[in-house]
Protein backbone atom coordinates (compact mmCIF):
# COMPACT_ATOMS: atom_id res chain seq x y z
CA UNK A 1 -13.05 -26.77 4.87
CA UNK A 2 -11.85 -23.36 5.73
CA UNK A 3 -11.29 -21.13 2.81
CA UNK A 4 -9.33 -17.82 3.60
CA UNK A 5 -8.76 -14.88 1.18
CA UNK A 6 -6.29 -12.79 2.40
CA UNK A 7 -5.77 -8.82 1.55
CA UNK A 8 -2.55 -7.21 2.67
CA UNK A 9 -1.91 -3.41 4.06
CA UNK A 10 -0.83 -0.53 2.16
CA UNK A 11 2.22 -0.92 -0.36
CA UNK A 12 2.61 -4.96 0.04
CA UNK A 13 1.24 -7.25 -2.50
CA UNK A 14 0.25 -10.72 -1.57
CA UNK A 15 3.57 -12.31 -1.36
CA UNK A 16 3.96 -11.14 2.45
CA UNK A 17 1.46 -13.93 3.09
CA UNK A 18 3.73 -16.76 1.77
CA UNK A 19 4.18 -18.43 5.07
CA UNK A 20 0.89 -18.09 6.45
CA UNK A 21 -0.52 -19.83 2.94
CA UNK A 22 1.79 -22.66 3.14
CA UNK A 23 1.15 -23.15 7.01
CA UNK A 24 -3.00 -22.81 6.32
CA UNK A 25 -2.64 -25.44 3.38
CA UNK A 26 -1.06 -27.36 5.88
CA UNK A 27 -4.02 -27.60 7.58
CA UNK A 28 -6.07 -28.56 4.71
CA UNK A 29 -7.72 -25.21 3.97
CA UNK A 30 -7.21 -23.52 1.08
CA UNK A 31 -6.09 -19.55 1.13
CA UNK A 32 -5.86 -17.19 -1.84
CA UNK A 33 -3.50 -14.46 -1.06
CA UNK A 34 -4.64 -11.15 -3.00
CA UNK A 35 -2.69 -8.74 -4.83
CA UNK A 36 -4.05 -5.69 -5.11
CA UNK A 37 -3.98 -2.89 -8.04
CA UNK A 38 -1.29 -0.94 -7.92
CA UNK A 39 -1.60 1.44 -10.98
CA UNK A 40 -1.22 4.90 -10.14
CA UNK A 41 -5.11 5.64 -11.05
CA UNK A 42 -6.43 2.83 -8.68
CA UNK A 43 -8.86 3.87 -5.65
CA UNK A 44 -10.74 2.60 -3.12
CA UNK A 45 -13.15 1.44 -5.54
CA UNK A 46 -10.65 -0.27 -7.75
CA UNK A 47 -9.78 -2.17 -4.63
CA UNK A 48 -12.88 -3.37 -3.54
CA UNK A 49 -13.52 -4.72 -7.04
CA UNK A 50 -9.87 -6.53 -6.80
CA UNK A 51 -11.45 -8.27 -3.70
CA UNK A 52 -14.69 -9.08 -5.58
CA UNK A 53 -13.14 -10.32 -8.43
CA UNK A 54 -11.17 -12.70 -5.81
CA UNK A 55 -14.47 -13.63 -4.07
CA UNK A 56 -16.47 -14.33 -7.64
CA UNK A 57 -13.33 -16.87 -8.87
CA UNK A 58 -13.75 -19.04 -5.67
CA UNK A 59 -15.23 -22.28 -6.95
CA UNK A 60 -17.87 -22.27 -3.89
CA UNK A 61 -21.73 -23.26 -4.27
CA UNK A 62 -24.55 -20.65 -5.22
CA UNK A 63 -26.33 -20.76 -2.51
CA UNK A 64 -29.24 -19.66 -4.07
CA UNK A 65 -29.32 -22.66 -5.91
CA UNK A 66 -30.33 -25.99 -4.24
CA UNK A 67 -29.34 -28.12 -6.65
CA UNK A 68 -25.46 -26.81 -7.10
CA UNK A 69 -23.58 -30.15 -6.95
CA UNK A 70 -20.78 -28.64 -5.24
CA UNK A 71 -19.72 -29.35 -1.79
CA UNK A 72 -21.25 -26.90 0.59
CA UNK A 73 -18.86 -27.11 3.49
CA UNK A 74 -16.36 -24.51 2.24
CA UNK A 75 -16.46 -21.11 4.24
CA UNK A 76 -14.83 -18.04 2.98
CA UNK A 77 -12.90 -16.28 5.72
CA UNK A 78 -12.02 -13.01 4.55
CA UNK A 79 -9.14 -11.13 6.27
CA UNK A 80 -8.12 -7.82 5.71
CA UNK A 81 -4.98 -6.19 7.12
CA UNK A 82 -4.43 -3.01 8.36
CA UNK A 83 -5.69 -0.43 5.05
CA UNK A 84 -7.38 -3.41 3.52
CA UNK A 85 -9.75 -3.73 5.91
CA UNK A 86 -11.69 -0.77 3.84
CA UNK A 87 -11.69 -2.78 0.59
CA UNK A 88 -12.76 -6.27 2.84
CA UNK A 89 -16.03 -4.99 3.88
CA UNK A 90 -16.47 -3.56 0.91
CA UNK A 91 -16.33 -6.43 -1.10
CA UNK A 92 -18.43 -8.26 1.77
CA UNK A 93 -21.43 -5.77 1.29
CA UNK A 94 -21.74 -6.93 -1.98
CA UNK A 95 -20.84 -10.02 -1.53
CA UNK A 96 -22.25 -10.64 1.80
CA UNK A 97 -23.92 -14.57 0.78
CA UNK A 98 -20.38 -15.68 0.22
CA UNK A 99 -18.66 -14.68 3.49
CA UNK A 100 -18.68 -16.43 6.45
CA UNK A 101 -16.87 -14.29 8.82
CA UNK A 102 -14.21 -10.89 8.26
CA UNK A 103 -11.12 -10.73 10.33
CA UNK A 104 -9.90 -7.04 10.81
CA UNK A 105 -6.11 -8.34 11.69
CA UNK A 106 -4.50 -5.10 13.49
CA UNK A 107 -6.97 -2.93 11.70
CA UNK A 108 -9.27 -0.14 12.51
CA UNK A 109 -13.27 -0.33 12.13
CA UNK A 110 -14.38 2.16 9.53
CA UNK A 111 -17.70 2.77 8.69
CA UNK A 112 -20.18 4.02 5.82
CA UNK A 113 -18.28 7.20 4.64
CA UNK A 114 -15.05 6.69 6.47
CA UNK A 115 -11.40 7.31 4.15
CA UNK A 116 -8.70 5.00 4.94
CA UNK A 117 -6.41 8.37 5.45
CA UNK A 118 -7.88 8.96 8.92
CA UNK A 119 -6.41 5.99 10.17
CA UNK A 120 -2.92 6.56 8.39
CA UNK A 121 -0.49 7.20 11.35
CA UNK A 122 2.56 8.60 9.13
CA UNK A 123 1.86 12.34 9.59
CA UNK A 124 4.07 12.70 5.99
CA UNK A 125 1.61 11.14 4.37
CA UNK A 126 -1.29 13.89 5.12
CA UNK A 127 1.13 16.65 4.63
CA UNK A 128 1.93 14.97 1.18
CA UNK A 129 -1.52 14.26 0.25
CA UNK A 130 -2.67 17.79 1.77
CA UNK A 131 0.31 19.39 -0.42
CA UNK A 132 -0.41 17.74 -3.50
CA UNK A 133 -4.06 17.74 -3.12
CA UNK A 134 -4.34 14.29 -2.88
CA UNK A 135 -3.08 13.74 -6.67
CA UNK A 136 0.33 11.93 -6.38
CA UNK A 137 1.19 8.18 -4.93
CA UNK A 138 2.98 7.95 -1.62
CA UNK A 139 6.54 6.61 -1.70
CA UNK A 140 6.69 2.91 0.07
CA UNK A 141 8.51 3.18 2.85
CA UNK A 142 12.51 2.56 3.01
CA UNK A 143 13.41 -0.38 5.77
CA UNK A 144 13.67 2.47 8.42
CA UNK A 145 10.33 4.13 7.72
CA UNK A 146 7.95 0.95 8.30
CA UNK A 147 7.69 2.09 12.42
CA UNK A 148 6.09 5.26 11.27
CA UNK A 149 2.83 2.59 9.83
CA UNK A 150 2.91 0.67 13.09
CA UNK A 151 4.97 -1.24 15.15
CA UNK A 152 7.90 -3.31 13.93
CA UNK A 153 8.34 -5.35 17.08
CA UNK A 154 9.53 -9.01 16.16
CA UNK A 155 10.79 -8.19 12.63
CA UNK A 156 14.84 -8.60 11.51
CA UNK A 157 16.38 -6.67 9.37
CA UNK A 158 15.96 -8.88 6.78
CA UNK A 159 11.97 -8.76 7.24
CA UNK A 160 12.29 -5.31 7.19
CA UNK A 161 14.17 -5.31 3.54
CA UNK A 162 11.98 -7.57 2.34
CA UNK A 163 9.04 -5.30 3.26
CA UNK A 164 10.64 -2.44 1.28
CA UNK A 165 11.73 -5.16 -1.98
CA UNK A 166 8.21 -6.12 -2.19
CA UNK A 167 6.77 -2.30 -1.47
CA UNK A 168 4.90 0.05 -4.38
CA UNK A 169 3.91 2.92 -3.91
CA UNK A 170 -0.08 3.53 -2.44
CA UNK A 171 -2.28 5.24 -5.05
CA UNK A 172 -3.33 8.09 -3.37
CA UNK A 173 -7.45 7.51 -4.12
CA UNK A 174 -7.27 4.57 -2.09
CA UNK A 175 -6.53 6.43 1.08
CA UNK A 176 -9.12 9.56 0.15
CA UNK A 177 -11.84 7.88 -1.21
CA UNK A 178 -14.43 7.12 1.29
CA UNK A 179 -15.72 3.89 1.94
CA UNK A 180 -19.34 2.82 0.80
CA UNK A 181 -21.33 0.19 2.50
CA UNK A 182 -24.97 -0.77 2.16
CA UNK A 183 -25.27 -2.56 5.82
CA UNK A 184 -25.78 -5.60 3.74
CA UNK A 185 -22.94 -6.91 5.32
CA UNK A 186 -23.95 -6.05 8.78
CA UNK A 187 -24.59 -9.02 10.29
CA UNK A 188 -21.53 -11.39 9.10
CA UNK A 189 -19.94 -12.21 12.48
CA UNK A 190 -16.22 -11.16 12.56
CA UNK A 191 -13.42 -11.47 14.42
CA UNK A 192 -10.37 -9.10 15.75
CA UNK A 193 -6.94 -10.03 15.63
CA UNK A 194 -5.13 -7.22 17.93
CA UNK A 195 -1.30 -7.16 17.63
CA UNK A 196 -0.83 -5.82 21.29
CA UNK A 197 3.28 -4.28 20.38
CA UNK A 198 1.17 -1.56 18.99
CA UNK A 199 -0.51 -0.60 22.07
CA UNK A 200 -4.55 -2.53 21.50
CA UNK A 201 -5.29 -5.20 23.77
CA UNK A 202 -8.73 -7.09 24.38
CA UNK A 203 -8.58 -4.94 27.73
CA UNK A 204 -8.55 -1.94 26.16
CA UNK A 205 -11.21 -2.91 23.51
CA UNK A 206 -13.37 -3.80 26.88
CA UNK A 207 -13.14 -0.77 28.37
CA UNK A 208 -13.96 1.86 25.49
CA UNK A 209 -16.88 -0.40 24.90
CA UNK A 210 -17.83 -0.41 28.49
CA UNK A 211 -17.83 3.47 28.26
CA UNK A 212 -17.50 4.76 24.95
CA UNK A 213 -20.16 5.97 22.67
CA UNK A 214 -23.11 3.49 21.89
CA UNK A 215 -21.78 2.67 18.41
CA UNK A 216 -18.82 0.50 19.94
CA UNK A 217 -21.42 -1.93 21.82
CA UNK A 218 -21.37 -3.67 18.32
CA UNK A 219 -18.28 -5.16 19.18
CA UNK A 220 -19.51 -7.01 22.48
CA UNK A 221 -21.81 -9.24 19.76
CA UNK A 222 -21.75 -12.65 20.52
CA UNK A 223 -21.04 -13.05 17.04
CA UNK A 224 -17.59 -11.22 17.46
CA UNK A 225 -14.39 -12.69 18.69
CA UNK A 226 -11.41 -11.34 19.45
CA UNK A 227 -7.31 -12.81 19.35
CA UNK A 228 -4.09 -11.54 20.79
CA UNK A 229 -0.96 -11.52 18.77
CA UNK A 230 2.34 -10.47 21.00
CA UNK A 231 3.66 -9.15 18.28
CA UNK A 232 3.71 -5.77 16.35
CA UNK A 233 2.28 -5.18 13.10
CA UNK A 234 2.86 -7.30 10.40
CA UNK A 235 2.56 -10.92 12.22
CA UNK A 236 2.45 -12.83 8.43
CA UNK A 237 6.28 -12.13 8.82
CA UNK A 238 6.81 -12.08 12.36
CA UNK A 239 4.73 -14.71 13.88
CA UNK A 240 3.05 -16.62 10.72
CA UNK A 241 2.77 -19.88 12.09
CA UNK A 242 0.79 -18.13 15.35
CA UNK A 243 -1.29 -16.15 12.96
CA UNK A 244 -2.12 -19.31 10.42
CA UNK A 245 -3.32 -20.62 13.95
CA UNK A 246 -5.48 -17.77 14.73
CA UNK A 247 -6.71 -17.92 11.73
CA UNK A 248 -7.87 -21.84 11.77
CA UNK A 249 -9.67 -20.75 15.22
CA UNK A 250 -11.29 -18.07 14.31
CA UNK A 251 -13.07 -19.59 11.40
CA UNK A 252 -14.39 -22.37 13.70
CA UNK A 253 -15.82 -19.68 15.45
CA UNK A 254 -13.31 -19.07 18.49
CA UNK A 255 -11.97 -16.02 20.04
CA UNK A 256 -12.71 -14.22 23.25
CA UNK A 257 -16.07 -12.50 23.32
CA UNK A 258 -15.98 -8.86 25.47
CA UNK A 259 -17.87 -9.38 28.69
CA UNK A 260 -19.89 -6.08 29.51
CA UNK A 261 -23.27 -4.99 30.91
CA UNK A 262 -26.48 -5.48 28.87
CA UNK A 263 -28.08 -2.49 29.84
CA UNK A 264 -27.66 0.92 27.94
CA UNK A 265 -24.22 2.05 27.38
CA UNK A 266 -22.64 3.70 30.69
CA UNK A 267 -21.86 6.94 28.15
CA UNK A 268 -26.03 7.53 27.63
CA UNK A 269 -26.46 7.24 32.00
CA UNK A 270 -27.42 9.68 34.48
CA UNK A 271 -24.36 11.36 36.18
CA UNK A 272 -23.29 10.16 39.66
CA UNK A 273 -23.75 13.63 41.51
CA UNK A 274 -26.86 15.76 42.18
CA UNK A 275 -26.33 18.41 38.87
CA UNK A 276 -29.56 20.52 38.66
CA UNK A 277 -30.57 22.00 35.66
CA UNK A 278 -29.14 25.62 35.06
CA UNK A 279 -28.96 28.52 32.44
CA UNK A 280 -27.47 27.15 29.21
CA UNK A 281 -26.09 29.25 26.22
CA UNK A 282 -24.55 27.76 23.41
CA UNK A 283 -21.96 29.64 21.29
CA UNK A 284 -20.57 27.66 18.34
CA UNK A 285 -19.00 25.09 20.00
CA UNK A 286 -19.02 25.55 23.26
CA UNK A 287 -21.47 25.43 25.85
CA UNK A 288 -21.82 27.27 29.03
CA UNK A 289 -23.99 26.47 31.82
CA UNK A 290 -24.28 29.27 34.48
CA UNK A 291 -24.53 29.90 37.85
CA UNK A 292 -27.59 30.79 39.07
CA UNK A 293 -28.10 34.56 40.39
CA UNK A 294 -28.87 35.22 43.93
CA UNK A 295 -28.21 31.95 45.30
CA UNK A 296 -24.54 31.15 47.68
CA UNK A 297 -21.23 31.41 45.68
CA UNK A 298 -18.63 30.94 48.82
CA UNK A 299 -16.82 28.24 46.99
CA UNK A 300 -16.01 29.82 43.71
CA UNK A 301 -15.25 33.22 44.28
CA UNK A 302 -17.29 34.73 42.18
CA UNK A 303 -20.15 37.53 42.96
CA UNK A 304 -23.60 36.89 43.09
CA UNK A 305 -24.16 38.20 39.30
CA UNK A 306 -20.67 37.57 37.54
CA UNK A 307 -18.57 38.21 36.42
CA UNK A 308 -17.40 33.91 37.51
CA UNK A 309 -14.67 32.36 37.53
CA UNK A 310 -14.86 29.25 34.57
CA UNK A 311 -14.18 25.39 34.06
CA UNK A 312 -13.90 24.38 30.41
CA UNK A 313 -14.43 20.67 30.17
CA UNK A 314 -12.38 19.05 27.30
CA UNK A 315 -14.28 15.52 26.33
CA UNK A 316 -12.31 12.40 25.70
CA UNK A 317 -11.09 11.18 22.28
CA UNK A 318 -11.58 10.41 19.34
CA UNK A 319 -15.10 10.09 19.11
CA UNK A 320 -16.74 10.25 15.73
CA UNK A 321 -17.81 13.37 14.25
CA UNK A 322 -21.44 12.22 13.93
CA UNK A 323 -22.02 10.87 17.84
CA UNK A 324 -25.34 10.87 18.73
CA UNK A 325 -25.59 11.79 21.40
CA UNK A 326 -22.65 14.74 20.80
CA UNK A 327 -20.37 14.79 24.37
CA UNK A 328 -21.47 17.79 24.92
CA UNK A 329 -24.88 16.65 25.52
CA UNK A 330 -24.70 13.38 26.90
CA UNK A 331 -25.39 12.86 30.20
CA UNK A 332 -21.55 12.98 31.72
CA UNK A 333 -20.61 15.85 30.37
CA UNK A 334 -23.95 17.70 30.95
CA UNK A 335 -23.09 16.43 34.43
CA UNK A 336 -19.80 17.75 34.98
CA UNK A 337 -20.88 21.21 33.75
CA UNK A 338 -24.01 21.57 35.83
CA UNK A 339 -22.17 20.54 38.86
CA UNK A 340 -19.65 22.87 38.32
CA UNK A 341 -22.42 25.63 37.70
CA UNK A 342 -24.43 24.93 41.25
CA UNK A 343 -20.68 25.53 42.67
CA UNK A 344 -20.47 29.01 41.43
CA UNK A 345 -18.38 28.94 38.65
CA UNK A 346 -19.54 28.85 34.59
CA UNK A 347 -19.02 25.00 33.62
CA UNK A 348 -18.47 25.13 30.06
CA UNK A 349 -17.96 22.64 27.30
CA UNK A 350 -16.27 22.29 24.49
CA UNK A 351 -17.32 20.45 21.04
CA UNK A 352 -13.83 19.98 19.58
CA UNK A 353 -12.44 17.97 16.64
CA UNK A 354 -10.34 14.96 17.72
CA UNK A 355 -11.96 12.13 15.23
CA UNK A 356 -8.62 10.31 15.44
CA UNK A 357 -5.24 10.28 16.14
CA UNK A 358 -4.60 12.70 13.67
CA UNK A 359 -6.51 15.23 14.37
CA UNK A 360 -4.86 16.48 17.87
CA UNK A 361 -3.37 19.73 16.28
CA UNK A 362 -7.33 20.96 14.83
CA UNK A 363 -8.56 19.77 18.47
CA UNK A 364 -5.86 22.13 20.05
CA UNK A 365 -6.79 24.65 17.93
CA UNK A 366 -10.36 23.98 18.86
CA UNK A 367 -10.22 24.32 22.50
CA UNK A 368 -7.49 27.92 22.13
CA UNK A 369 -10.96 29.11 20.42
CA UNK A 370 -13.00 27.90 23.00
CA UNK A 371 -10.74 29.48 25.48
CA UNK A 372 -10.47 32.83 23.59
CA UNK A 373 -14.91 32.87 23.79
CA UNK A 374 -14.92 31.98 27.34
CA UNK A 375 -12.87 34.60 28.45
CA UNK A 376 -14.57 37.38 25.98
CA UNK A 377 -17.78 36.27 27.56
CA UNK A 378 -18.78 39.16 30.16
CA UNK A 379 -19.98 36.72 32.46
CA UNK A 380 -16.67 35.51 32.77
CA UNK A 381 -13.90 35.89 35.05
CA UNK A 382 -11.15 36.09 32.36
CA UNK A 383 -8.17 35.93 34.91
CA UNK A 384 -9.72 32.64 36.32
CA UNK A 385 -10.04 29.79 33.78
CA UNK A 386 -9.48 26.12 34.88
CA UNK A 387 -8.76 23.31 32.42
CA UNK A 388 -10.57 20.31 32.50
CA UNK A 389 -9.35 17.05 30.36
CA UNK A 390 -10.66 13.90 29.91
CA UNK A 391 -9.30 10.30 28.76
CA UNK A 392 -7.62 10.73 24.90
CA UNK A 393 -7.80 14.36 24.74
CA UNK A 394 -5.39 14.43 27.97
CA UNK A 395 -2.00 14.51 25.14
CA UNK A 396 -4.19 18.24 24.49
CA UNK A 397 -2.48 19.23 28.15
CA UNK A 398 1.15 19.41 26.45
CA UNK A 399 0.92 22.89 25.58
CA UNK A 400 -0.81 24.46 28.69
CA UNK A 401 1.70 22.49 30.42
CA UNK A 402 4.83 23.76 27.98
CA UNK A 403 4.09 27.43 28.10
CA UNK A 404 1.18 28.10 31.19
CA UNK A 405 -0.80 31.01 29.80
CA UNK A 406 -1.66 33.57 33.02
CA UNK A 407 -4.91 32.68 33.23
CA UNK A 408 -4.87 29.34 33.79
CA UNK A 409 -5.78 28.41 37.26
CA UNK A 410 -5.70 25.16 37.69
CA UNK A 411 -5.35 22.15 34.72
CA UNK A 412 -7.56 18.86 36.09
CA UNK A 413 -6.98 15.74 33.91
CA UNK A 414 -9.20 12.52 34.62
CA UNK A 415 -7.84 8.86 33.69
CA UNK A 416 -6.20 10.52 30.97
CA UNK A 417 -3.38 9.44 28.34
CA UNK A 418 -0.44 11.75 29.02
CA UNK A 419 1.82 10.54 26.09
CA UNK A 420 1.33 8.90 23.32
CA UNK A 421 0.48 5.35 23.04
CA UNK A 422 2.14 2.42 21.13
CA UNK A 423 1.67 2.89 17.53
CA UNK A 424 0.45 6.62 17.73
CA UNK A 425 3.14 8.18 15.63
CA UNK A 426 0.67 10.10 14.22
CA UNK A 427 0.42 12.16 16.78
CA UNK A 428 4.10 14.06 16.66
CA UNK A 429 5.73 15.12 20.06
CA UNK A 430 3.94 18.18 20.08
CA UNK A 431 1.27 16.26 22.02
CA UNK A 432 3.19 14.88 24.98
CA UNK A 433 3.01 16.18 28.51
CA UNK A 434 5.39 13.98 30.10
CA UNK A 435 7.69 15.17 27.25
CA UNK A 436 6.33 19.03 27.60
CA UNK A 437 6.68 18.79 31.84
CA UNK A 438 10.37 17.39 31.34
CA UNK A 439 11.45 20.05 28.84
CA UNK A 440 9.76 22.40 31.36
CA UNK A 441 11.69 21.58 34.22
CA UNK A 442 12.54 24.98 36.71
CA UNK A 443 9.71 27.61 34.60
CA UNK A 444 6.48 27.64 36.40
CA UNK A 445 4.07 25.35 36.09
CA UNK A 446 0.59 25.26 36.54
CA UNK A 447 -1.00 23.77 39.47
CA UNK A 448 -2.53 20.01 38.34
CA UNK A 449 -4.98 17.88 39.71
CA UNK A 450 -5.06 14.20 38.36
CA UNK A 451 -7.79 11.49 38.83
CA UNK A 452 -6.54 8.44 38.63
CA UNK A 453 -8.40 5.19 37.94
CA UNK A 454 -7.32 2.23 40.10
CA UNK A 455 -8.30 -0.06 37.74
CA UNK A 456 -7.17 1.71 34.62
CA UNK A 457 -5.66 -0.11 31.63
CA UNK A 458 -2.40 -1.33 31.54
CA UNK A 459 -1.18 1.04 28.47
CA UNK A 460 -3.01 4.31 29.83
CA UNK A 461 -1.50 3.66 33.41
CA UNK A 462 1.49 3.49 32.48
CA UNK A 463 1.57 7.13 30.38
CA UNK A 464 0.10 8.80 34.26
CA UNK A 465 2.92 6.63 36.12
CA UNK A 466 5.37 8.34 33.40
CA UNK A 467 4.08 11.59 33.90
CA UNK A 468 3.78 11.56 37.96
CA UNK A 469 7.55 10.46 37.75
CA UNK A 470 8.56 13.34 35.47
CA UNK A 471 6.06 15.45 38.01
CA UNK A 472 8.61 14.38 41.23
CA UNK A 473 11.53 14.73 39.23
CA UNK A 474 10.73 18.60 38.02
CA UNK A 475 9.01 19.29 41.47
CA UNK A 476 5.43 20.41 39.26
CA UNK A 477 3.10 20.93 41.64
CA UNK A 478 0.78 17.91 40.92
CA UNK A 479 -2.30 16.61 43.27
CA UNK A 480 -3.42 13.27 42.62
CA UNK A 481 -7.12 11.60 43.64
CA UNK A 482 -7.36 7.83 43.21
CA UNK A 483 -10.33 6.04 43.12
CA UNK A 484 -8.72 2.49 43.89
CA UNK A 485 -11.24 0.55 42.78
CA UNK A 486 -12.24 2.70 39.23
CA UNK A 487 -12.04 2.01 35.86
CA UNK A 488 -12.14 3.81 33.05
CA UNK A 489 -15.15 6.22 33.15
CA UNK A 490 -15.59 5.04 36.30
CA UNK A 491 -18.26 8.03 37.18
CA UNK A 492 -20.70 6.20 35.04
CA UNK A 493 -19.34 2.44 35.55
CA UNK A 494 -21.43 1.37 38.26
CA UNK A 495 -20.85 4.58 40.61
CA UNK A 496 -20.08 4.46 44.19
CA UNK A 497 -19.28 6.32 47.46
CA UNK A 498 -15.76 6.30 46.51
CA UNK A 499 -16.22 7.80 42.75
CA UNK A 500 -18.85 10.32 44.60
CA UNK A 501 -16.51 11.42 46.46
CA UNK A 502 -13.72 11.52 44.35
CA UNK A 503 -15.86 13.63 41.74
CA UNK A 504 -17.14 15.98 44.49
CA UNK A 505 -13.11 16.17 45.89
CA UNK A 506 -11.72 17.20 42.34
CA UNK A 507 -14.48 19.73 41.89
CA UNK A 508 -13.92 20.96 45.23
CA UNK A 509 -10.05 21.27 44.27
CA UNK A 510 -10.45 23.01 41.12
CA UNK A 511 -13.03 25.96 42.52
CA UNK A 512 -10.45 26.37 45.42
CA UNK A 513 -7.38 27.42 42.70
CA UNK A 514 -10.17 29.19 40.73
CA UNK A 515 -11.17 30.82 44.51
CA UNK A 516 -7.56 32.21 44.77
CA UNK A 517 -6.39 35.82 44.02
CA UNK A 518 -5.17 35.74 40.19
């Protein structure tokens, strides 16, 4: 016998799980729907111990204790939606002997040190919180407001009103404070429960583990299981008899389980090109990697000594702030750089802040800086600067593509998301190059060259399709390399002639704008 305790998001209490309880009881499990504190004072801690004190009251076996009469068959499934996903594992690393398996339904994975505020995608709520210093509640949300927290696809009106009658406002500690875990918890096997209306599909999950940073190969763990919802965020009152069902198989242990490579990461292998080591100077956070003197610079333009012509190479996103190793000195980036370098123009890259989908505005401001040293740099052509984008950070393009500063050359963007994805509110249309091209329409624009991956994912494919539409319509003067049979990351997803090629090609592109009079 199943036995599910279930923690809501932020603002809801656990009455949203009615249905889902009565359908799970149904099936002869029992579920405990938890109510968390909601005293102005409360904070993360508070929470977790809410959970705890849940997980204590369960009349389960010790099982440290052999001769505990009680039947041993029950398994606590613990399930934590959306914010609650913080106080979940928290209550599992102290708890860890009494929980069988953690479902993160539509929710993030934070780790040791992480505050639930990072994965808030209202933007009010961290300009409230950053105004009032983090003191005061936030308001629950009025019927209107819920799409800001993620997507209300499949909820009525009336779901919606009942959200808001059975709102409170969120303590504001339980977004700030940051998370605590032990690892004791580590190796409880858990499942993911993605509501794809918001954008996150088992696809998608594949691919960032398939090239992402090391840290996300946790996720292709036998012992971790994944479920689709089509729904959007709050499936207890959209879908509840599919998610009670969900449920039931995930605690027997179903789900699908990501199927990637064994070997080491793709983001930790050698790059797919012949890049020779080169003169490296590192200045805050960026990186430049130089030509060297004397040898043939044809292809860039630039004179034997400087001053060269520059690529700045703007790594994907979010990554977390403590990566090891940091994108600018893994092996793709290094890569990309060096290449660049034994070309005849500076490759340079920058370290910038975009930890999530909030941070795109201190990223921006991050790469302008970047910008600003490269071109102050004496070995550097200032007139000739080329932007180079990867992946996430390709919403960053927006404002080189809103108002083209003169020395930009050429802007090169590489499977990249060129407007915001489902459920990325967070992100404001600041950060939207299909919406920045449009409301650019008949000012100049700057030359583009775009890489796209044949195989990319569905929701990332369709942001380029937007943006090559919008491209045609305002007659932007966009060149486009395809690599039919790429994925995501495809330079370091089992490379090929074709992804050679296409690397070499874009490279080849970029020094010839950077090669023309400024």
């Amino acid at each position: 016998m199943s036995v599910f305790v279930l923690v809501s998001g932020p603002f809801t209490d656990g009455r949203i799980w009615s249905e889902v309880v009565g359908r799970l009881r149904e099936s002869g499990a029992q579920a405990h729907p938890v109510s968390l504190s909601r005293r102005p004072g409360a904070d993360l801690e508070t929470h977790v111990e809410d959970v705890v004190r849940s997980l204590d009251s369960l009349d389960l076996p010790d099982p440290l204790d052999p001769l505990d009469p009680r039947d041993p068959a029950g398994e606590v499934v613990l399930v934590g939606h959306d914010y609650a996903i913080h106080p979940v594992l928290g209550a599992a690393d102290r708890r860890p002997e009494r929980v069988a398996r953690v479902v993160h339904l539509d929710a993030g994975m934070p780790q040791d040190g992480d505050a639930a505020l990072a994965l808030v995608p209202d933007p009010s709520v961290h300009e409230l919180l950053g105004a009032n210093g983090g003191s005061g509640p936030v308001p629950s949300p009025e019927p209107a407001q819920w799409q800001r927290w993620g997507s209300t696809e499949g909820l009525s009106a009336g779901h919606l009103e009942l959200l808001s009658g059975l709102a409170a406002p969120q303590p504001s500690r339980t977004l700030t404070q940051p998370l605590r875990l032990t690892g004791a918890a580590a190796d409880i096997p858990t499942t993911g429960v993605l509501c794809t209306a918001g954008g996150t599909t088992v696809e998608l999950v594949e691919a960032l583990v398939r090239t992402g940073p090391p840290y996300l190969r946790k996720l292709a763990d036998p012992r971790v299981g994944f479920f689709e919802l089509a729904t959007g965020h709050w499936p207890m009152l959209s879908r509840p008899d599919e998610l009670a069902g969900v449920l039931l198989r995930a605690a027997a242990g179903e789900g699908r389980r990501l199927t990637v490579p064994e070997e080491e990461s793709s983001y930790a292998r050698p790059f797919l090109l012949d890049a020779p080591e080169c003169p490296r100077v590192r200045s805050g956070r960026v990186d430049l990697h130089l030509p060297e003197t004397g040898a043939g610079r044809a292809g860039a333009g630039g004179g034997a000594r400087g001053p060269w012509p520059a690529v700045l190479f703007v790594h994907g996103g979010p990554v977390p702030a403590d990566l090891v190793p940091a994108p600018r000195d893994s092996p793709f980036y290094l890569g990309y750089a060096r290449y660049t370098a034994s070309l005849g123009a500076v490759g340079a890259v920058v370290e910038h802040r975009l930890h999530g989908i909030t941070d795109y505005a201190r990223a921006a401001d991050d790469v302008a800086e970047a910008v600003d040293l490269l071109r102050a740099d004496p070995r550097v052509d200032e007139r000739r600067i080329a932007l180079w984008i990867f992946s996430g950070a390709g919403l960053l393009a927006a404002d080189f593509i809103a108002a083209p500063p003169p020395w930009l050359s050429c802007l090169a963007l590489t499977y990249p998301i060129l407007a915001p994805l489902p459920g990325w509110g967070a992100v404001g249309p600041r950060f939207d190059p299909v919406g920045a091209l449009r409301t650019a329409a008949g000012r100049p624009a700057p030359p583009v060259v775009l890489t796209r991956a044949g195989l990319e994912t569905p929701q990332i494919a369709a942001t380029v399709r937007e943006f090559v539409t919008a491209a045609k319509e305002t007659k932007a003067p966009v060149e486009i390399i395809d690599v039919p049979d790429g994925r995501h990351g495809f330079e370091t997803d089992g490379p090929t002639d074709a992804s050679r090629e296409a690397v070499a090609g874009a490279v080849r592109t970029v020094l010839e704008h950077l090669a023309r009079p400024s």
